[in-house]
PDB file of N, CA and C in Angstrom:
ATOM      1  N   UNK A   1     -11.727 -79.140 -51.514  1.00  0.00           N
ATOM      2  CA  UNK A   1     -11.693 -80.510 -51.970  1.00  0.00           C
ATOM      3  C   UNK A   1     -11.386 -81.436 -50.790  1.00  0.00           C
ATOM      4  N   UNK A   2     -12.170 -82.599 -50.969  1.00  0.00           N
ATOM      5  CA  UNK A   2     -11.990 -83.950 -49.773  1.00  0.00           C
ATOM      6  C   UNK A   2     -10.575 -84.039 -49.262  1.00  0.00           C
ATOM      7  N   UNK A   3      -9.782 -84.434 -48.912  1.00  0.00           N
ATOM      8  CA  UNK A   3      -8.742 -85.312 -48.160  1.00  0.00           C
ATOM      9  C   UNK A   3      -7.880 -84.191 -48.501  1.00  0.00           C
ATOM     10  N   UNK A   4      -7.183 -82.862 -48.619  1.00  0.00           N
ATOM     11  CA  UNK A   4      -6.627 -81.598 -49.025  1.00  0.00           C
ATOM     12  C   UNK A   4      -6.351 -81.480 -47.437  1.00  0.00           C
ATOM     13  N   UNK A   5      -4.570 -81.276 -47.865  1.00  0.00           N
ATOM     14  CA  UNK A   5      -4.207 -80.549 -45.963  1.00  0.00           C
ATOM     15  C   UNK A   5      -4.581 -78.935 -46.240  1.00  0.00           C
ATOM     16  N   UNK A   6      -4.757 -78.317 -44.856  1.00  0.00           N
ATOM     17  CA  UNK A   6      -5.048 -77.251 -44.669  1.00  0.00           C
ATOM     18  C   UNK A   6      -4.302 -76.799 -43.387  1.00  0.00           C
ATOM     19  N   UNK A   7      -4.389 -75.998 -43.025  1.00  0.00           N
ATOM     20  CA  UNK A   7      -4.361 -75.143 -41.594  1.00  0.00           C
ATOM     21  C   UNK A   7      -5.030 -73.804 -41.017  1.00  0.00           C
ATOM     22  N   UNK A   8      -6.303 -74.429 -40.585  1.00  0.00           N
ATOM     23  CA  UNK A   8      -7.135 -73.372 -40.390  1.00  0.00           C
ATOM     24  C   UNK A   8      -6.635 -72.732 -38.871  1.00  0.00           C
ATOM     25  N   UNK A   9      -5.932 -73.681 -37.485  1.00  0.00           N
ATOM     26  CA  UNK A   9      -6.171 -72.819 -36.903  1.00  0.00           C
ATOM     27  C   UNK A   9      -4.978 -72.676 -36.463  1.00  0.00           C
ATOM     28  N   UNK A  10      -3.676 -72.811 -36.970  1.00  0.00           N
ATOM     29  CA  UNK A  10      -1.972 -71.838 -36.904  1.00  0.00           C
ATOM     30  C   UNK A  10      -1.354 -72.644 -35.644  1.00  0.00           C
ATOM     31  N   UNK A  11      -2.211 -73.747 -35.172  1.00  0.00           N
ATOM     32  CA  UNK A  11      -1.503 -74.811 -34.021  1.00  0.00           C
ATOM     33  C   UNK A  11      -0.764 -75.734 -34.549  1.00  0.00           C
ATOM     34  N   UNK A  12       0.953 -75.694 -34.544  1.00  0.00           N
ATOM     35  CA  UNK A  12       1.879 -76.025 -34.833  1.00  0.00           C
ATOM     36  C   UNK A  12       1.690 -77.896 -34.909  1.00  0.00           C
ATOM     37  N   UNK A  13       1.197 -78.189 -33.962  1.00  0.00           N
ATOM     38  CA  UNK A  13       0.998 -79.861 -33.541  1.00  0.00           C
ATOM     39  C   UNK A  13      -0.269 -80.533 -34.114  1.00  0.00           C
ATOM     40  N   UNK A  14      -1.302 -79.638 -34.665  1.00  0.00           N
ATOM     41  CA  UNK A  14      -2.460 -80.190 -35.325  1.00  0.00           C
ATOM     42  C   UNK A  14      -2.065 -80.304 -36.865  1.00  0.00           C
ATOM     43  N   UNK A  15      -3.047 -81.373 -37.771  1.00  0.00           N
ATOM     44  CA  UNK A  15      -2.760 -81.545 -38.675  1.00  0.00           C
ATOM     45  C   UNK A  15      -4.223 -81.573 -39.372  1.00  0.00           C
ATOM     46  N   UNK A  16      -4.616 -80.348 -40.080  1.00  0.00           N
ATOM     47  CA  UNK A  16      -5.705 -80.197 -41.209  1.00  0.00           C
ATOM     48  C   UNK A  16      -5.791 -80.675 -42.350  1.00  0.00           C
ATOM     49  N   UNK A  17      -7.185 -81.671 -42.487  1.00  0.00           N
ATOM     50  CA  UNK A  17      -7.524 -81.979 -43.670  1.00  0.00           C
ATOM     51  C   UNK A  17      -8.860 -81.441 -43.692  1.00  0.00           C
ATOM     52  N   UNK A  18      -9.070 -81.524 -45.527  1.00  0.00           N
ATOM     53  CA  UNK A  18     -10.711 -80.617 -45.587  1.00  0.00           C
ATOM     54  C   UNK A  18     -11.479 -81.818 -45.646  1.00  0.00           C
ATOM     55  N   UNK A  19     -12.728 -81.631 -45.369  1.00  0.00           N
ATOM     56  CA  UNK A  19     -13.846 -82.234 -44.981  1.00  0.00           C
ATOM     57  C   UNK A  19     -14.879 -82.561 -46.566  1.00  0.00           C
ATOM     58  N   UNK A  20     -14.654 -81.741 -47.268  1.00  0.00           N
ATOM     59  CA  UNK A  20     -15.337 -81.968 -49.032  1.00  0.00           C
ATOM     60  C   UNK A  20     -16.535 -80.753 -48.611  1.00  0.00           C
ATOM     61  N   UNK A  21     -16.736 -80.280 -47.767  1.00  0.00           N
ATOM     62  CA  UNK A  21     -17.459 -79.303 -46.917  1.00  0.00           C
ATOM     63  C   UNK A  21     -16.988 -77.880 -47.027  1.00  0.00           C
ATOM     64  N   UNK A  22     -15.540 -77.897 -47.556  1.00  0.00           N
ATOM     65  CA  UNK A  22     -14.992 -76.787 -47.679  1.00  0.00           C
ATOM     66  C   UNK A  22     -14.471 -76.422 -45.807  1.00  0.00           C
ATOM     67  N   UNK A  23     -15.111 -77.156 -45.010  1.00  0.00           N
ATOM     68  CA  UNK A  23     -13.860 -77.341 -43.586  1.00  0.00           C
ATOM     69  C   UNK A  23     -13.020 -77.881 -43.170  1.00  0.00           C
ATOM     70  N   UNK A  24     -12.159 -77.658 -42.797  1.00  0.00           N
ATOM     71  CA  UNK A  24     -10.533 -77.907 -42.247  1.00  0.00           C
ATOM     72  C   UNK A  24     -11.133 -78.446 -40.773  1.00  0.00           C
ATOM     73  N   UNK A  25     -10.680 -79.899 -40.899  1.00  0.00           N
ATOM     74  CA  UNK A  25     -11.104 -80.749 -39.435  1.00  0.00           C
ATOM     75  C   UNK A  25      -9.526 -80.978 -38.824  1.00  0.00           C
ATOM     76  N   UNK A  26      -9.283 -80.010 -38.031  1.00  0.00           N
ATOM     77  CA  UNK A  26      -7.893 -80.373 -37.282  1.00  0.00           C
ATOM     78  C   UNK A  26      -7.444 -81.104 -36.393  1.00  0.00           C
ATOM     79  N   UNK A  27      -6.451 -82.265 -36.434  1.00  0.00           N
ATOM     80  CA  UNK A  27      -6.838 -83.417 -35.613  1.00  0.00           C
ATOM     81  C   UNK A  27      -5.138 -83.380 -34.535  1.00  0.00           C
ATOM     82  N   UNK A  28      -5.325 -83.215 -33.367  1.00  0.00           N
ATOM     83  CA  UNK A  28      -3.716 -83.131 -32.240  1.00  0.00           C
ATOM     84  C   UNK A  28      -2.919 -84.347 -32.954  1.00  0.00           C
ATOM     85  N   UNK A  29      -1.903 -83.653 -33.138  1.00  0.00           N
ATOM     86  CA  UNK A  29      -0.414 -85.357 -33.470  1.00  0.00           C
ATOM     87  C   UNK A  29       0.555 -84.861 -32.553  1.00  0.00           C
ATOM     88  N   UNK A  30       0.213 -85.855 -31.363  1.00  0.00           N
ATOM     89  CA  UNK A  30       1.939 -85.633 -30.418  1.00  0.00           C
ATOM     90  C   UNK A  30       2.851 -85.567 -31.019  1.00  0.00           C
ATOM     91  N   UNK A  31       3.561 -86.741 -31.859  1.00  0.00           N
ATOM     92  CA  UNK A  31       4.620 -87.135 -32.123  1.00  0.00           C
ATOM     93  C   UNK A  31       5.070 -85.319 -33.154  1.00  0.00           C
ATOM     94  N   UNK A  32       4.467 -84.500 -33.104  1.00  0.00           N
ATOM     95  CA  UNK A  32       4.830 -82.840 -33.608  1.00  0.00           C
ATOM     96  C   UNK A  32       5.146 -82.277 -32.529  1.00  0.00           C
ATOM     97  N   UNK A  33       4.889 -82.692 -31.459  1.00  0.00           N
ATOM     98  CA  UNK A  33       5.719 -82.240 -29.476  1.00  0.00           C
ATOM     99  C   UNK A  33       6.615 -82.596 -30.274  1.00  0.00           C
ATOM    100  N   UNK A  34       8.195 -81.827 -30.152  1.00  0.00           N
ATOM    101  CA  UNK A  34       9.237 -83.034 -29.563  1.00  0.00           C
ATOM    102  C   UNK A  34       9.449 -82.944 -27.963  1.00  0.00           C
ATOM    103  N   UNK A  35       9.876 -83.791 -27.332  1.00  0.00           N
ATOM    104  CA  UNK A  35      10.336 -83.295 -25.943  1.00  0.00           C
ATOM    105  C   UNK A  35      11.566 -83.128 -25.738  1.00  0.00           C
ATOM    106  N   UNK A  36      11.980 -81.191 -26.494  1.00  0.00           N
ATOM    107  CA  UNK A  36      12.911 -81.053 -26.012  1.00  0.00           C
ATOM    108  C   UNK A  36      14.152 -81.779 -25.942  1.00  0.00           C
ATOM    109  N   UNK A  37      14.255 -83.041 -26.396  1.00  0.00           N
ATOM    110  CA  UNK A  37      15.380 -83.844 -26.553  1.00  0.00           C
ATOM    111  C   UNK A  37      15.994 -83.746 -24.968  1.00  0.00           C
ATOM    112  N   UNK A  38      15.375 -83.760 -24.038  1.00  0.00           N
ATOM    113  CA  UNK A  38      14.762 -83.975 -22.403  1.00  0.00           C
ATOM    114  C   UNK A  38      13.867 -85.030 -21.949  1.00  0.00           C
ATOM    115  N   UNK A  39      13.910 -86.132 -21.554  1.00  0.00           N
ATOM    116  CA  UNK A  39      12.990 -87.434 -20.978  1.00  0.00           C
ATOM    117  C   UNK A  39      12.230 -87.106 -20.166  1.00  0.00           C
ATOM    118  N   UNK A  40      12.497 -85.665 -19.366  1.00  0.00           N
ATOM    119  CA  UNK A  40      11.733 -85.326 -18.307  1.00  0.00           C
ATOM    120  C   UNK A  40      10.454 -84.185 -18.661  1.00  0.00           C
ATOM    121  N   UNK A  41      10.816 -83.964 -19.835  1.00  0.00           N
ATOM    122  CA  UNK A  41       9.664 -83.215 -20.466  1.00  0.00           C
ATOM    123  C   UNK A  41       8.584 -83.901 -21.643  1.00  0.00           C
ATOM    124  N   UNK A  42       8.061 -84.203 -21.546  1.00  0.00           N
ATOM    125  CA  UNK A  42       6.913 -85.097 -22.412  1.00  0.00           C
ATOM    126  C   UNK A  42       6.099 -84.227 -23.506  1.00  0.00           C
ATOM    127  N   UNK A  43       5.972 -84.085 -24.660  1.00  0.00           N
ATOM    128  CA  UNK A  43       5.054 -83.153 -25.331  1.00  0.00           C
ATOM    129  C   UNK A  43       3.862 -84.397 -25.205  1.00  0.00           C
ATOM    130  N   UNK A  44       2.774 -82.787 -25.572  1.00  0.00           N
ATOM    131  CA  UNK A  44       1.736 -83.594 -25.788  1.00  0.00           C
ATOM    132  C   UNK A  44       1.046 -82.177 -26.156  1.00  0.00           C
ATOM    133  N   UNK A  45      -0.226 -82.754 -28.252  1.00  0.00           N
ATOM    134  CA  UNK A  45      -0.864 -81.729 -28.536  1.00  0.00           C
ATOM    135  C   UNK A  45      -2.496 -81.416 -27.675  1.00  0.00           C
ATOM    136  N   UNK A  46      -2.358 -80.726 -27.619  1.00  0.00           N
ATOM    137  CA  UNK A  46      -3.674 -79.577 -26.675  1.00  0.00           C
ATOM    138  C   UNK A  46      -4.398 -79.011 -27.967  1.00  0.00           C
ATOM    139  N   UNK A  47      -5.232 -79.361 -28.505  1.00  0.00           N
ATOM    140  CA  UNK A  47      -6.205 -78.918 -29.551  1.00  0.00           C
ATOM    141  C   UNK A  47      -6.027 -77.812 -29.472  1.00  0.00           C
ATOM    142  N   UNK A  48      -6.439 -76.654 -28.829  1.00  0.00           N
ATOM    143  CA  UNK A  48      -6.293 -75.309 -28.409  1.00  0.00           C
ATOM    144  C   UNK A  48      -5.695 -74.213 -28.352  1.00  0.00           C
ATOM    145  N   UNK A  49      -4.569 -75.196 -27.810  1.00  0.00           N
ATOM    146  CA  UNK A  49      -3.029 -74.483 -27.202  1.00  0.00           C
ATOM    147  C   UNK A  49      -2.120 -74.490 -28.125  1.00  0.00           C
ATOM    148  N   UNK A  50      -1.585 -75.901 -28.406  1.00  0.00           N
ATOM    149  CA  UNK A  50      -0.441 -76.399 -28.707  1.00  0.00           C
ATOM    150  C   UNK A  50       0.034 -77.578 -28.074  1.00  0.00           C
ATOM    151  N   UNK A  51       1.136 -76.824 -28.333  1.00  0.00           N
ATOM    152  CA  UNK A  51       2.176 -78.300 -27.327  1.00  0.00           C
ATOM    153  C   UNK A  51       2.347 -77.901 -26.205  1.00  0.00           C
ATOM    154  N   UNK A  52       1.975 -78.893 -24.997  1.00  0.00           N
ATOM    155  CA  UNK A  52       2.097 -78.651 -24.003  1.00  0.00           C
ATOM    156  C   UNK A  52       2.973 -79.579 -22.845  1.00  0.00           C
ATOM    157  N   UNK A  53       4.196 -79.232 -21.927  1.00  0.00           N
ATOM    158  CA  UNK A  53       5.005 -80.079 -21.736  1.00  0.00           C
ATOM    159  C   UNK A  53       4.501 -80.533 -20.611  1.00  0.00           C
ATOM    160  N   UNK A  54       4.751 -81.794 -19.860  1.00  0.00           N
ATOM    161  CA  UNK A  54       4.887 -82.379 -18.369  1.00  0.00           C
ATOM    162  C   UNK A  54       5.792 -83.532 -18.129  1.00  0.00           C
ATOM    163  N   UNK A  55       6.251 -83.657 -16.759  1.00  0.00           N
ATOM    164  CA  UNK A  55       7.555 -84.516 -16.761  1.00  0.00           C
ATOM    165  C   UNK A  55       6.540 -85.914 -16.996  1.00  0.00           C
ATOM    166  N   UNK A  56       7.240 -86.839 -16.688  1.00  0.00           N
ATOM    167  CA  UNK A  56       6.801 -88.275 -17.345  1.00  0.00           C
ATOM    168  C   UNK A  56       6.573 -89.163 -15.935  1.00  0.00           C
ATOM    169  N   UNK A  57       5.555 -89.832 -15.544  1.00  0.00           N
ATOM    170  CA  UNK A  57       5.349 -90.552 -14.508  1.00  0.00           C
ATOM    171  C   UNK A  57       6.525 -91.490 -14.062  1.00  0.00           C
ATOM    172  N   UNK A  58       7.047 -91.244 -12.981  1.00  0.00           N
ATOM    173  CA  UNK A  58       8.210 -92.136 -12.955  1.00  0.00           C
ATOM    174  C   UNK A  58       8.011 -93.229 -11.667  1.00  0.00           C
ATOM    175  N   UNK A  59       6.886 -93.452 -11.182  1.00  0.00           N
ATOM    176  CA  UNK A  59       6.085 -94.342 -10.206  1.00  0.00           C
ATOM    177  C   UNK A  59       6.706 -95.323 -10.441  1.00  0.00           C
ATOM    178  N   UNK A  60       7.297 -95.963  -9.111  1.00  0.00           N
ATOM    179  CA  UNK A  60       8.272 -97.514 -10.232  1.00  0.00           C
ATOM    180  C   UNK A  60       6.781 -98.324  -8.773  1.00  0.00           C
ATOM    181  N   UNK A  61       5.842 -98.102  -8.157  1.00  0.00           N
ATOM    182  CA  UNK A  61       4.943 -98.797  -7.284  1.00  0.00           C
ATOM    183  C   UNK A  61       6.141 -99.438  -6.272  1.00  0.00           C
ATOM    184  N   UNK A  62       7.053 -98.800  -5.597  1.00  0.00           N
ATOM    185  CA  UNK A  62       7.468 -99.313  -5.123  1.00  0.00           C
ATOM    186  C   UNK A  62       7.991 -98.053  -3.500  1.00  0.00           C
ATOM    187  N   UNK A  63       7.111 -98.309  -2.564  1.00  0.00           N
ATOM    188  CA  UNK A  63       7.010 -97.359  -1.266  1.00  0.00           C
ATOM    189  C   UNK A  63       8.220 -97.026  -0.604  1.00  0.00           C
ATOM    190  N   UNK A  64       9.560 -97.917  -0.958  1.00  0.00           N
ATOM    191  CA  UNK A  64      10.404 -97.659  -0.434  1.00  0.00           C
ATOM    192  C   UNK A  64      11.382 -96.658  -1.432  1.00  0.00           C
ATOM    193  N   UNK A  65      11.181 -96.482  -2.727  1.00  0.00           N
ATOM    194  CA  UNK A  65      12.350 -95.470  -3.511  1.00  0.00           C
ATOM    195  C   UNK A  65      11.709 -94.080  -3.202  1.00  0.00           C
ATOM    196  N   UNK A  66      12.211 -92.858  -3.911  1.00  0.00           N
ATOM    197  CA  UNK A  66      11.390 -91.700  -4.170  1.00  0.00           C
ATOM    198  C   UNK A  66      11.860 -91.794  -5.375  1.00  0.00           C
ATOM    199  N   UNK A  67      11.004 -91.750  -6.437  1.00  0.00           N
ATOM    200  CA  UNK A  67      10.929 -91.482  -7.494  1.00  0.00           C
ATOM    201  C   UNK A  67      11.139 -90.460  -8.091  1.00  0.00           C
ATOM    202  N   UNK A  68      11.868 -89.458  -9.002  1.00  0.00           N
ATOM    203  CA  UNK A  68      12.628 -88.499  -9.772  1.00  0.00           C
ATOM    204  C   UNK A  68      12.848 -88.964 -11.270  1.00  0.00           C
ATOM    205  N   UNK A  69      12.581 -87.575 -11.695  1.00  0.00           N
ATOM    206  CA  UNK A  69      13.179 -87.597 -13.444  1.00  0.00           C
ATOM    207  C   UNK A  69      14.248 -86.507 -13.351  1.00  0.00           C
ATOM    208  N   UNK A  70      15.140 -86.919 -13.635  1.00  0.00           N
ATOM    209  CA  UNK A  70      16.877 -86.163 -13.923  1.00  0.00           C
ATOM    210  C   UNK A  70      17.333 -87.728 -15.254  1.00  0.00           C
ATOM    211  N   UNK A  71      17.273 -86.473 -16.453  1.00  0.00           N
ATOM    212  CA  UNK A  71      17.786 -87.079 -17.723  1.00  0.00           C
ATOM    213  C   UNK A  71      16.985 -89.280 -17.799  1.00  0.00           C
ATOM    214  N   UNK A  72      16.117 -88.696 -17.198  1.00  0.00           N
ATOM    215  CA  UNK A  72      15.144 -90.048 -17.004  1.00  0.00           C
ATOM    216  C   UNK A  72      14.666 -90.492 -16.148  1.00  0.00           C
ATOM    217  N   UNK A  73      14.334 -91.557 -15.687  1.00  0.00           N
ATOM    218  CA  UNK A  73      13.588 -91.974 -14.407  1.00  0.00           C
ATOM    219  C   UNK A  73      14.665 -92.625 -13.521  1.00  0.00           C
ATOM    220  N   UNK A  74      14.343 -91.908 -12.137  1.00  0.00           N
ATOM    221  CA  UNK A  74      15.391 -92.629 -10.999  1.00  0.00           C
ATOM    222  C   UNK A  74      14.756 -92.748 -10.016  1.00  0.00           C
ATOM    223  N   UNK A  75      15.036 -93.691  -9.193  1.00  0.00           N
ATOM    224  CA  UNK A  75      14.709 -94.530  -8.005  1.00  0.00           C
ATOM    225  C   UNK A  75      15.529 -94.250  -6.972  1.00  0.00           C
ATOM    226  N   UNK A  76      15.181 -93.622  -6.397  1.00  0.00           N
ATOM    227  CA  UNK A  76      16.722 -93.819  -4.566  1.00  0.00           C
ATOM    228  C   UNK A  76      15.840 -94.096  -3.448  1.00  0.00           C
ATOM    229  N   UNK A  77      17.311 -95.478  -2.929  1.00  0.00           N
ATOM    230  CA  UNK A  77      16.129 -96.361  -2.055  1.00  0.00           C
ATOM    231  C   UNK A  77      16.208 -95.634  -0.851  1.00  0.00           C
ATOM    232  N   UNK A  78      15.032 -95.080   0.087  1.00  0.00           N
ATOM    233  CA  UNK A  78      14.551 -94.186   1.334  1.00  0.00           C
ATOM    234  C   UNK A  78      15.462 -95.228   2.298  1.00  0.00           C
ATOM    235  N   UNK A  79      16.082 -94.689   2.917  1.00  0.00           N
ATOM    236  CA  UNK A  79      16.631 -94.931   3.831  1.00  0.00           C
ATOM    237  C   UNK A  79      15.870 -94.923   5.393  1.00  0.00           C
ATOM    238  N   UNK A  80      14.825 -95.012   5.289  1.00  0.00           N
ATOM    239  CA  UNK A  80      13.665 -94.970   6.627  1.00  0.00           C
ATOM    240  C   UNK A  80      13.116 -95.933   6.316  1.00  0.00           C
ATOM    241  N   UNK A  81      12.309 -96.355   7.425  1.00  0.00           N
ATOM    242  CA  UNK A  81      11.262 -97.722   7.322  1.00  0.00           C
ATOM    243  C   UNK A  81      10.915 -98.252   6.254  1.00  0.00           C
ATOM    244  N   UNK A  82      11.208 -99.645   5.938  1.00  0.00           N
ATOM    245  CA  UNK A  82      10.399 -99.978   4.351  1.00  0.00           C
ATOM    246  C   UNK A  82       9.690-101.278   4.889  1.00  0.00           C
ATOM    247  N   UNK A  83       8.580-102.008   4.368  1.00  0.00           N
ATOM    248  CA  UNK A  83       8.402-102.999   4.420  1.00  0.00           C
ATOM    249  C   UNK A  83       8.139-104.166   2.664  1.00  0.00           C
ATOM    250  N   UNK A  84       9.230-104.946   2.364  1.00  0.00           N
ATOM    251  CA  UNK A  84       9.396-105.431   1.450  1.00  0.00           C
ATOM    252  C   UNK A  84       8.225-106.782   1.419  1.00  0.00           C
ATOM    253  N   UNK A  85       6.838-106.586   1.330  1.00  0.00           N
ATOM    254  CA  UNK A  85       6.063-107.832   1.738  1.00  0.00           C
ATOM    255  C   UNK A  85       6.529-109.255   0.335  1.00  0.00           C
ATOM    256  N   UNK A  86       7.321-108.883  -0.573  1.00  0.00           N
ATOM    257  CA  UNK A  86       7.492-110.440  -1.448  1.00  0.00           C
ATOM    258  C   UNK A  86       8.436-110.803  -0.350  1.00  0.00           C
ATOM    259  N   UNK A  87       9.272-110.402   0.149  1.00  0.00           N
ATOM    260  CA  UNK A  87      10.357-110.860   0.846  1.00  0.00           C
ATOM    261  C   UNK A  87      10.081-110.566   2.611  1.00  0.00           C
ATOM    262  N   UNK A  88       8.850-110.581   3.068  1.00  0.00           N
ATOM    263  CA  UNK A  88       9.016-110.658   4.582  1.00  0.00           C
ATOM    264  C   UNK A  88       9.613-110.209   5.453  1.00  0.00           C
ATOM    265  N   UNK A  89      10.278-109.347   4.685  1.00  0.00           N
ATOM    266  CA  UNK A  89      11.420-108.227   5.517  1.00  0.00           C
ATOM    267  C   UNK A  89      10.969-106.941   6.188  1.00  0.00           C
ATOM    268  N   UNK A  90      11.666-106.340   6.460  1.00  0.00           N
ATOM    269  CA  UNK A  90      10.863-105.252   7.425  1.00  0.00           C
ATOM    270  C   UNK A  90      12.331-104.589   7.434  1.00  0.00           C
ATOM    271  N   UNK A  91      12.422-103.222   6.600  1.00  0.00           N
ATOM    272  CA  UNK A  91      14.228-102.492   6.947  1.00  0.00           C
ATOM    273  C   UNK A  91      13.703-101.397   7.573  1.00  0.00           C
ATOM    274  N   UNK A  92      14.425-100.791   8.845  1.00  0.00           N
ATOM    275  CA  UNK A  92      14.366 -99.853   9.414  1.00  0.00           C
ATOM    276  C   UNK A  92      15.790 -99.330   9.576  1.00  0.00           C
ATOM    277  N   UNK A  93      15.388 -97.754   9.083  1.00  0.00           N
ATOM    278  CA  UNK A  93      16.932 -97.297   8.749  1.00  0.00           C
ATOM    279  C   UNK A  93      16.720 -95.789   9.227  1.00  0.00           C
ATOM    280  N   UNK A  94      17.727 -95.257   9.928  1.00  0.00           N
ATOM    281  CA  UNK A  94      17.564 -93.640  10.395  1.00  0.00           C
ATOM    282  C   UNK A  94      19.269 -93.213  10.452  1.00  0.00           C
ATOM    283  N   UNK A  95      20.242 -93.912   9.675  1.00  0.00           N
ATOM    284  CA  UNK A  95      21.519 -93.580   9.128  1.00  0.00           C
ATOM    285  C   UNK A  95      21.556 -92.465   8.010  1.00  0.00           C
ATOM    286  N   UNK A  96      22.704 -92.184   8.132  1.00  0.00           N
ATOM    287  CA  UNK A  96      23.386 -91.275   6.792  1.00  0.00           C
ATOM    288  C   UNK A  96      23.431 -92.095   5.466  1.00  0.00           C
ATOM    289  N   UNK A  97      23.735 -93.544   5.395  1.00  0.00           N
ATOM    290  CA  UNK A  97      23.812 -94.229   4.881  1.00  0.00           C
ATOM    291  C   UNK A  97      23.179 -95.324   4.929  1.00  0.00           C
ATOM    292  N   UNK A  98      23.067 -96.113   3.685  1.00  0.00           N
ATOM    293  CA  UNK A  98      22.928 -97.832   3.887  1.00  0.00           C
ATOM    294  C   UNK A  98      23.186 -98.357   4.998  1.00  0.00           C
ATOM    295  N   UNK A  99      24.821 -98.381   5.168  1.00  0.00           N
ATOM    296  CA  UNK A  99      25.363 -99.363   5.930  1.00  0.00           C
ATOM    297  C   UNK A  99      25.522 -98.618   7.474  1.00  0.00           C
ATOM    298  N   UNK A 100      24.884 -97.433   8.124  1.00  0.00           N
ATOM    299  CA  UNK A 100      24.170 -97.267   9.497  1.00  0.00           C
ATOM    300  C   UNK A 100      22.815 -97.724   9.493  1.00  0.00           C
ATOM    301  N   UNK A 101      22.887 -97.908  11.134  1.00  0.00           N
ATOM    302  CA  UNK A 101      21.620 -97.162  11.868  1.00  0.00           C
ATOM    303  C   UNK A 101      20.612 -98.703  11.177  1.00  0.00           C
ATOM    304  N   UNK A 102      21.047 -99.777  10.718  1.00  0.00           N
ATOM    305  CA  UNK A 102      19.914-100.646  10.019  1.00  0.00           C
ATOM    306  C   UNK A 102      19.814-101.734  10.720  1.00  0.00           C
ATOM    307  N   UNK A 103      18.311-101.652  10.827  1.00  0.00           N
ATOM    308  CA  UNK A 103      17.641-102.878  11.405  1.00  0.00           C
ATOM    309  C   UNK A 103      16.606-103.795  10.222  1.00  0.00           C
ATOM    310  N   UNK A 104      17.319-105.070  10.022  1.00  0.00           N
ATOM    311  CA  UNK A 104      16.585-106.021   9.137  1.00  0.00           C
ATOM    312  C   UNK A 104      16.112-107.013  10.224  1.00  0.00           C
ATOM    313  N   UNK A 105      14.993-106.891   9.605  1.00  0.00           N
ATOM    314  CA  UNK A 105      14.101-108.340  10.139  1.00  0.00           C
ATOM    315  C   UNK A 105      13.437-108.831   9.296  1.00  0.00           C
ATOM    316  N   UNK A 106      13.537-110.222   9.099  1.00  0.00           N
ATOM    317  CA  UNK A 106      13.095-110.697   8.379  1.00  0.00           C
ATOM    318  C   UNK A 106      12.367-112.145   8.945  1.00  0.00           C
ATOM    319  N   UNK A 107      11.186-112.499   8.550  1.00  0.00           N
ATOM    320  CA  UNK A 107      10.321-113.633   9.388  1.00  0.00           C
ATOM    321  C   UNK A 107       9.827-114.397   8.116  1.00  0.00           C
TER     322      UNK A 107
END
């Protein structure tokens, strides 16, 4: 019968309805990932597979952080050459820290 859930093919994250055809059309629902209750793991359904995990893009477009997922997205600002072009600055840094080794110029 038409609009009838089913589960033809035992993938935890798909969700079968029949077709009035007597076929089970199985369609991926992420939100059946959970991620782990982890930010750094992302579900996502794979027709095929299942659920399949990957960490989460944490690109903030910005050349001077390195970007990391630990319990979410983090930024730590590189302590080597940056050039900040909204702000005309230019930081050059080869310290342990921030506050060595820094050369600001700014024009």
């Amino acid at each position: 019968m038409s609009g009838l859930a089913c589960d033809a093919d035992r993938i935890t994250c798909t969700v079968g309805v029949c077709d009035g055809d007597a076929h089970c059309i199985e369609t991926p629902d992420d939100s059946l990932c959970s991620h782990l209750n982890d930010p750094c793991n992302i579900g996502h359904c794979a027709a095929a597979v299942g659920c399949q995990y990957a960490p989460p893009s944490c690109d903030d477009g910005n050349l001077c952080t390195f970007d990391f997922c630990n319990a979410g997205c983090q930024h730590s600002l590189l302590l080597q050459s940056c050039l900040f072009e909204t702000a005309s600055t230019l930081l050059v840094g080869a310290g342990r820290s921030a506050a060595e080794d820094i050369v600001k110029w700014t024009w």
